[in-house]
Protein backbone atom coordinates (compact mmCIF):
# COMPACT_ATOMS: atom_id res chain seq x y z
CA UNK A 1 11.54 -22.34 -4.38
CA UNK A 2 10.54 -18.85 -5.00
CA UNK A 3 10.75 -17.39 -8.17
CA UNK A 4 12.04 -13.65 -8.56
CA UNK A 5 9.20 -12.11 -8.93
CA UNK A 6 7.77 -14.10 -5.70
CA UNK A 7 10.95 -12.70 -4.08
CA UNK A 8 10.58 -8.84 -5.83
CA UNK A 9 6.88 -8.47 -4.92
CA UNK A 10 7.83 -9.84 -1.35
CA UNK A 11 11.03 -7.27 -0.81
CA UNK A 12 14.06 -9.55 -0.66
CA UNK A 13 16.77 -9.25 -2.79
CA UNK A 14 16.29 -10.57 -6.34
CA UNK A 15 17.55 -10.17 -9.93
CA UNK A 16 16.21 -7.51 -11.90
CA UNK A 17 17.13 -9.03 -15.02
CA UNK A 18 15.14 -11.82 -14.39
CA UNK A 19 13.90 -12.85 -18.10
CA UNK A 20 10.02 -12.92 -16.56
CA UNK A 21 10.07 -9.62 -15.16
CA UNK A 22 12.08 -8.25 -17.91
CA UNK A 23 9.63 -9.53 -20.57
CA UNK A 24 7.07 -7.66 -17.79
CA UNK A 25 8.62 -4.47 -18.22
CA UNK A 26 8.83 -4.31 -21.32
CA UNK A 27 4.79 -5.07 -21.14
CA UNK A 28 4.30 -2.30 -18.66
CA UNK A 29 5.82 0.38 -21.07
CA UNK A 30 3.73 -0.55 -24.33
CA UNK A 31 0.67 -0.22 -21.14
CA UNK A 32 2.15 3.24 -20.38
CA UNK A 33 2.26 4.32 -23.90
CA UNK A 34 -1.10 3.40 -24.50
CA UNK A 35 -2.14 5.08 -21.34
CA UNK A 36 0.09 8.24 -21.55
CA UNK A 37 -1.16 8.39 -25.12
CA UNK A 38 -4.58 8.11 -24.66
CA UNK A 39 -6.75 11.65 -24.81
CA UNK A 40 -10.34 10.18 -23.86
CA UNK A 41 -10.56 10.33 -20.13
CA UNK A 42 -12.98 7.63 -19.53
CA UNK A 43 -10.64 5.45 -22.02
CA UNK A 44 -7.62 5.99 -20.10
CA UNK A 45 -8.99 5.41 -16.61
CA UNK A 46 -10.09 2.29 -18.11
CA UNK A 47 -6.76 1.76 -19.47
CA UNK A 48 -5.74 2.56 -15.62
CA UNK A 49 -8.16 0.10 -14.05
CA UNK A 50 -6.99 -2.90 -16.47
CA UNK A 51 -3.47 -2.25 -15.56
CA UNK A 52 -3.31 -1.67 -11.81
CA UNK A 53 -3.32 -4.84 -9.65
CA UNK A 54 -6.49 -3.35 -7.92
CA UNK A 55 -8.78 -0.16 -8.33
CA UNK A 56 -12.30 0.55 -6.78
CA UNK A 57 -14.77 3.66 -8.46
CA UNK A 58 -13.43 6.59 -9.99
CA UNK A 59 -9.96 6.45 -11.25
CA UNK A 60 -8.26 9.68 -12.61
CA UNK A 61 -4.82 9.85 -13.61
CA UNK A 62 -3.54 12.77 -15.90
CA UNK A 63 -0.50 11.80 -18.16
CA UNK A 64 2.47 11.61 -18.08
CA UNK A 65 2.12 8.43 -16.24
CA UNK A 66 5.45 6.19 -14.91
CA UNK A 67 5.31 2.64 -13.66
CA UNK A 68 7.44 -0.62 -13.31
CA UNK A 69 4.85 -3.31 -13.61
CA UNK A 70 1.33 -1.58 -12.45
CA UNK A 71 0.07 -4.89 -11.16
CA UNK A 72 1.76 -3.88 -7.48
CA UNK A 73 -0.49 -0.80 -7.55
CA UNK A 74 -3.78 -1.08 -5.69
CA UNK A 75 -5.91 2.44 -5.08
CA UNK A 76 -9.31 3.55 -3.24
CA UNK A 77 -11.88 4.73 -4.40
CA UNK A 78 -12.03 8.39 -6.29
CA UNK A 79 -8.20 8.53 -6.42
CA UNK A 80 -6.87 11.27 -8.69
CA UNK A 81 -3.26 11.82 -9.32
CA UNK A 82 -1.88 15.10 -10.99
CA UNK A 83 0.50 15.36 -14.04
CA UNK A 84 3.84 13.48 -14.25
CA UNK A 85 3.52 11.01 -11.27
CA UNK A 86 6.37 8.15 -11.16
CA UNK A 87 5.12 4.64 -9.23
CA UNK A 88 8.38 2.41 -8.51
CA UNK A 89 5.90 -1.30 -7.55
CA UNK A 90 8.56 -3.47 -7.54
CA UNK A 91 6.90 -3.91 -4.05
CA UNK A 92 3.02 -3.22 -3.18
CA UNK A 93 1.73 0.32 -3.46
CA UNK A 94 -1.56 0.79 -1.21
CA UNK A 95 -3.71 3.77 -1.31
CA UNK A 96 -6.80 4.67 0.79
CA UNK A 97 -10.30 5.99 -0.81
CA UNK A 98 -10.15 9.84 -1.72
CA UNK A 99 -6.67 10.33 -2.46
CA UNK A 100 -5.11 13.39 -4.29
CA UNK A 101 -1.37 13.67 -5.42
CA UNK A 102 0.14 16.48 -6.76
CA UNK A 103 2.06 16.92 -9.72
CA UNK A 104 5.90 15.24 -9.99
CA UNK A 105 5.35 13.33 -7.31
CA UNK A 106 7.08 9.92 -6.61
CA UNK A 107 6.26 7.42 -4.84
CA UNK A 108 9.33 4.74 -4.60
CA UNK A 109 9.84 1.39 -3.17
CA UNK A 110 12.54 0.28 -5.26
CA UNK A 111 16.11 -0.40 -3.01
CA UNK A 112 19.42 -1.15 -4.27
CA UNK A 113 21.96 -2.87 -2.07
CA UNK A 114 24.39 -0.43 -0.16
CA UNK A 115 27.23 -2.81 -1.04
CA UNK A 116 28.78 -2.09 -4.46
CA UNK A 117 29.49 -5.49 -5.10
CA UNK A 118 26.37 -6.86 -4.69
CA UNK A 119 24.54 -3.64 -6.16
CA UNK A 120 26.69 -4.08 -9.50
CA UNK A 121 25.53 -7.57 -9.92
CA UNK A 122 21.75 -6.92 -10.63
CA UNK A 123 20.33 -7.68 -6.84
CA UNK A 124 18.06 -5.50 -6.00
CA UNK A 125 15.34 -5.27 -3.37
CA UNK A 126 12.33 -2.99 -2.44
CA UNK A 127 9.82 -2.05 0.78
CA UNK A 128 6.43 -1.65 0.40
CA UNK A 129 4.46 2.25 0.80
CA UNK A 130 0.53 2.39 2.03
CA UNK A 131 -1.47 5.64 2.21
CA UNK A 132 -4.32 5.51 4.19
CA UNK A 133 -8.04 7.08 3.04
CA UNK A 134 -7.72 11.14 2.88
CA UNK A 135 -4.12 11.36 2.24
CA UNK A 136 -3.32 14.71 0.34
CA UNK A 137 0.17 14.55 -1.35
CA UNK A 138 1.64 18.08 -2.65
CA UNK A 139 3.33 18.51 -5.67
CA UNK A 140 6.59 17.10 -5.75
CA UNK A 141 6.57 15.18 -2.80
CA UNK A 142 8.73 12.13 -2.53
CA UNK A 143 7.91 8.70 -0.55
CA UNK A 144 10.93 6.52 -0.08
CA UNK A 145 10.87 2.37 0.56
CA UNK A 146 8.79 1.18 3.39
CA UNK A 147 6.35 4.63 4.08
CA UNK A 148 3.47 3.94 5.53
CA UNK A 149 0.97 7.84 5.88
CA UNK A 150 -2.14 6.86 7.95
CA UNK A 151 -5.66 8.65 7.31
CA UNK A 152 -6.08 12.72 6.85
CA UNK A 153 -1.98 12.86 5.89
CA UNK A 154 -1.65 15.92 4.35
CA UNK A 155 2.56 16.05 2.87
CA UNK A 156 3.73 19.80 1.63
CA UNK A 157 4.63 19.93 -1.50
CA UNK A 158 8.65 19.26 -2.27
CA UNK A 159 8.48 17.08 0.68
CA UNK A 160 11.03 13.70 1.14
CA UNK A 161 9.42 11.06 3.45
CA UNK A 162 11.99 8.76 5.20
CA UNK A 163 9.75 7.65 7.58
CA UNK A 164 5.93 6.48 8.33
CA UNK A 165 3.41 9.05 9.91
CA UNK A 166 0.23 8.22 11.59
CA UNK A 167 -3.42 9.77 11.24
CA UNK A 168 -4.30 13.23 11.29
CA UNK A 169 -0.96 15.42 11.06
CA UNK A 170 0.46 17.60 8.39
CA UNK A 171 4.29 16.46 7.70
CA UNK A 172 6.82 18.57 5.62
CA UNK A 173 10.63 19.55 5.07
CA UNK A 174 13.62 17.14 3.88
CA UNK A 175 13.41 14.32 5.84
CA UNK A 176 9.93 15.81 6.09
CA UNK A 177 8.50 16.25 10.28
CA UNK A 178 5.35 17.03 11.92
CA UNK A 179 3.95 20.54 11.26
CA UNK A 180 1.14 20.22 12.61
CA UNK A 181 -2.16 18.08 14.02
CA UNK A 182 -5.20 17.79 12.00
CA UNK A 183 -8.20 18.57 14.25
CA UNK A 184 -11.04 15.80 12.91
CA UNK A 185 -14.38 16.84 14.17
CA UNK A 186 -17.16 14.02 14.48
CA UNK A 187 -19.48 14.58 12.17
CA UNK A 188 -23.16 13.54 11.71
CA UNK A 189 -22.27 10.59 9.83
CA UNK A 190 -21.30 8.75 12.78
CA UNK A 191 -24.68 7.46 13.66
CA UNK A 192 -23.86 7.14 17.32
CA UNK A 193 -22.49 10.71 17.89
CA UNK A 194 -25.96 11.65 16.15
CA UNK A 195 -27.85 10.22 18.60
CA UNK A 196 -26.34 11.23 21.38
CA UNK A 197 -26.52 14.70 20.42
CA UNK A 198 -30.01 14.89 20.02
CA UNK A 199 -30.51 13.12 23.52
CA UNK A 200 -28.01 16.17 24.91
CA UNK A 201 -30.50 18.31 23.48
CA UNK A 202 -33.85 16.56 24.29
CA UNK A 203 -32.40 16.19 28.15
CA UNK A 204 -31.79 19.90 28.43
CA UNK A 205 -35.71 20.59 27.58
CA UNK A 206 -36.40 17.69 30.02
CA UNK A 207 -34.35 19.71 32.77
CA UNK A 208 -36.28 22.36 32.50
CA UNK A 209 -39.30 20.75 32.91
CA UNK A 210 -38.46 18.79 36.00
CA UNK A 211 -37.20 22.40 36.96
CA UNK A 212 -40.54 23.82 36.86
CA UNK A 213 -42.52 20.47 38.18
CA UNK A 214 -39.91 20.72 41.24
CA UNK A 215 -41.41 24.66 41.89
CA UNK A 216 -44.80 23.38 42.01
CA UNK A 217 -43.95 20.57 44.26
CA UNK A 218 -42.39 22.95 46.36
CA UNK A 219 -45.57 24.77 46.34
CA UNK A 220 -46.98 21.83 47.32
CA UNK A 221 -44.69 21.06 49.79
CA UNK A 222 -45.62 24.70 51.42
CA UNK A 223 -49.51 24.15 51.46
CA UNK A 224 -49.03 20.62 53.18
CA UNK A 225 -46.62 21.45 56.05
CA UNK A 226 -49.40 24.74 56.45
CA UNK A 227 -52.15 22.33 56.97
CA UNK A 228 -50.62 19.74 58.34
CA UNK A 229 -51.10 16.58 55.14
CA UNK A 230 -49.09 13.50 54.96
CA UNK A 231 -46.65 13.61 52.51
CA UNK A 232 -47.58 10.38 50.68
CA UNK A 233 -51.04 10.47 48.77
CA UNK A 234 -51.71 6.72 47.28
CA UNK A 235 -54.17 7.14 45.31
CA UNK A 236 -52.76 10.73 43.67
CA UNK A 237 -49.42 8.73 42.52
CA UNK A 238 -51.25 5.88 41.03
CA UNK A 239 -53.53 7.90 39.25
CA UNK A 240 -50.08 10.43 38.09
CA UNK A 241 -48.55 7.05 37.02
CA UNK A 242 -51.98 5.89 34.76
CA UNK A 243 -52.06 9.23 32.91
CA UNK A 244 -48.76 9.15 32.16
CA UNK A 245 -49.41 5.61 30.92
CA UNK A 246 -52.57 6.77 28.56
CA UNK A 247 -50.03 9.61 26.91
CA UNK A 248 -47.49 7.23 25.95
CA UNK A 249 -48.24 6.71 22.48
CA UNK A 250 -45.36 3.55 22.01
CA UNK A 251 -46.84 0.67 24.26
CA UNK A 252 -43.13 -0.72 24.25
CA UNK A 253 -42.35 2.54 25.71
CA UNK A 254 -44.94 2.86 28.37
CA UNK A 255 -43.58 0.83 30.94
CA UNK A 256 -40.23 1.95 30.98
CA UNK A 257 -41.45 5.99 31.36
CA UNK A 258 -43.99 4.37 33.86
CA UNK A 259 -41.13 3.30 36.06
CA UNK A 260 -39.16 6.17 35.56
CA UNK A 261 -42.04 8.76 36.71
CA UNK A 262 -42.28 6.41 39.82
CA UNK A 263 -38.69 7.66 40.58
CA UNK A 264 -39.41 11.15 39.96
CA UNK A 265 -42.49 10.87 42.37
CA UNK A 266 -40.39 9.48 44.98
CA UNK A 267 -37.64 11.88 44.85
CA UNK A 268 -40.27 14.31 44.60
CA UNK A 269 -41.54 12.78 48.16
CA UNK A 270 -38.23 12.86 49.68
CA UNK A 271 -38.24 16.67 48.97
CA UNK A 272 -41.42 17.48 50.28
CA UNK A 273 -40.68 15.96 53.61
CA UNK A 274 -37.55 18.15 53.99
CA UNK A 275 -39.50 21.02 53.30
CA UNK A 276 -42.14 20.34 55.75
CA UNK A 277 -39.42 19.07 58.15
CA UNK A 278 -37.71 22.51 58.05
CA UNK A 279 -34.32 20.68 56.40
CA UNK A 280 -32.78 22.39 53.88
């Protein structure tokens, strides 16, 4: 049988006055005080760290801080949080790596039951909010129960979020709606977009090579058809295909560009003898 903090942390209805969480509440404000109190920054993001259920790197939080029980709050890393910021956790609060939040800002996921009989007698309930890494909440801003903001969020300031959002938009008003898209460019971080960039660039140098080796085969092509040479000259492409072999510096390289100046020589071939053919 579940306790009611079991029941709290997993958002169905429970009692509030529950003697555990009450004598946890009462915990969590001596914590605060501490905290709130506290004018050595490293101090009170250490205070921070021991209090929230999970933190990871740099931790700033300026006072006044507000929280039911602190354990329910997990943040990313370098999360900083501006004055006066209120944390309902009677269910999880998740935030991403390199979070800001303006001043005044609350996020909630405390719920009370919509009928008064049941609200009166100490039920209560609660939905869990998650912020994604990048999210940039403005001052004032307001998550209710069950919010989810993927990555690159950015929420205008006096904002009230009823809903979830995914990546990449800007969201504002009261219930706050898309404004806008957030245009994420690929940067060189991503190893693979890296790569291929510089291959973009090294095959554009390559085209112009086999640009100019294609106007000397077509020179080529114009001396043979004039005196009247075969097309195919053995022992020219085997000797072609052994320099290019000595300039490869990487042997695990050298057969691969081997093979792939055999292609070039045949194409090459097939150009020459529609040249000397008169085909165009």
């Amino acid at each position: 049988m579940k306790t009611e903090k079991e029941k709290m942390i997993a958002g169905e209805l429970y009692f509030s006055e529950d003697p555990e969480l009450v004598a946890e509440r009462k915990q969590s404000r001596l914590q605060m005080r501490l905290i709130n109190q506290e004018l050595d920054d490293a101090i009170r993001s250490q205070l921070i760290k021991e209090t929230f259920g999970q933190t990871a790197g740099k931790v700033y939080i300026e006072p006044q801080l507000h929280f039911d029980y602190g354990y329910n709050i997990s943040v990313g890393k370098n999360f900083y949080a501006n004055f006066n910021c209120t944390f309902l956790d009677v269910c999880p609060i998740t935030i991403g790596d390199n979070c800001m939040i303006g001043p005044n800002t609350q996020l909630l996921t405390a719920l009370h039951p919509l009928n008064p009989v049941k609200r009166n007698s100490g039920l209560e309930s609660g939905k869990p909010i998650t912020l994604g890494n990048n999210v940039w909440l403005g001052g004032g801003v307001i998550l209710l129960p069950g919010v989810t903001l993927g990555d690159n969020v950015v929420v205008a300031a006096g904002s009230v979020v009823t809903k979830s959002f995914g990546d990449n938009v800007v969201v504002g008003g009261n219930p706050a709606r898309i404004i806008k898209n957030i245009e994420i460019e690929r940067t060189e971080a991503d190893p693979l977009a890296a790569q291929r960039k510089k291959i973009d660039g090294l095959d554009q140098q390559i085209a112009h090579l086999l640009e100019a080796r294609m106007d000397a085969v077509a020179e080529i092509a114009a001396i043979k058809k004039q005196g009247a040479t075969q097309v195919l000259d053995t022992k020219r492409e085997e000797k072609v295909i052994e320099n290019i072999g000595e300039a490869v510096k990487n042997p695990d390289y050298r057969e691969t560009i081997q093979e792939t100046f055999k292609d070039v020589m045949k194409h090459s071939r097939m150009y020459q003898a529609k040249k000397i053919k008169g085909v165009d």
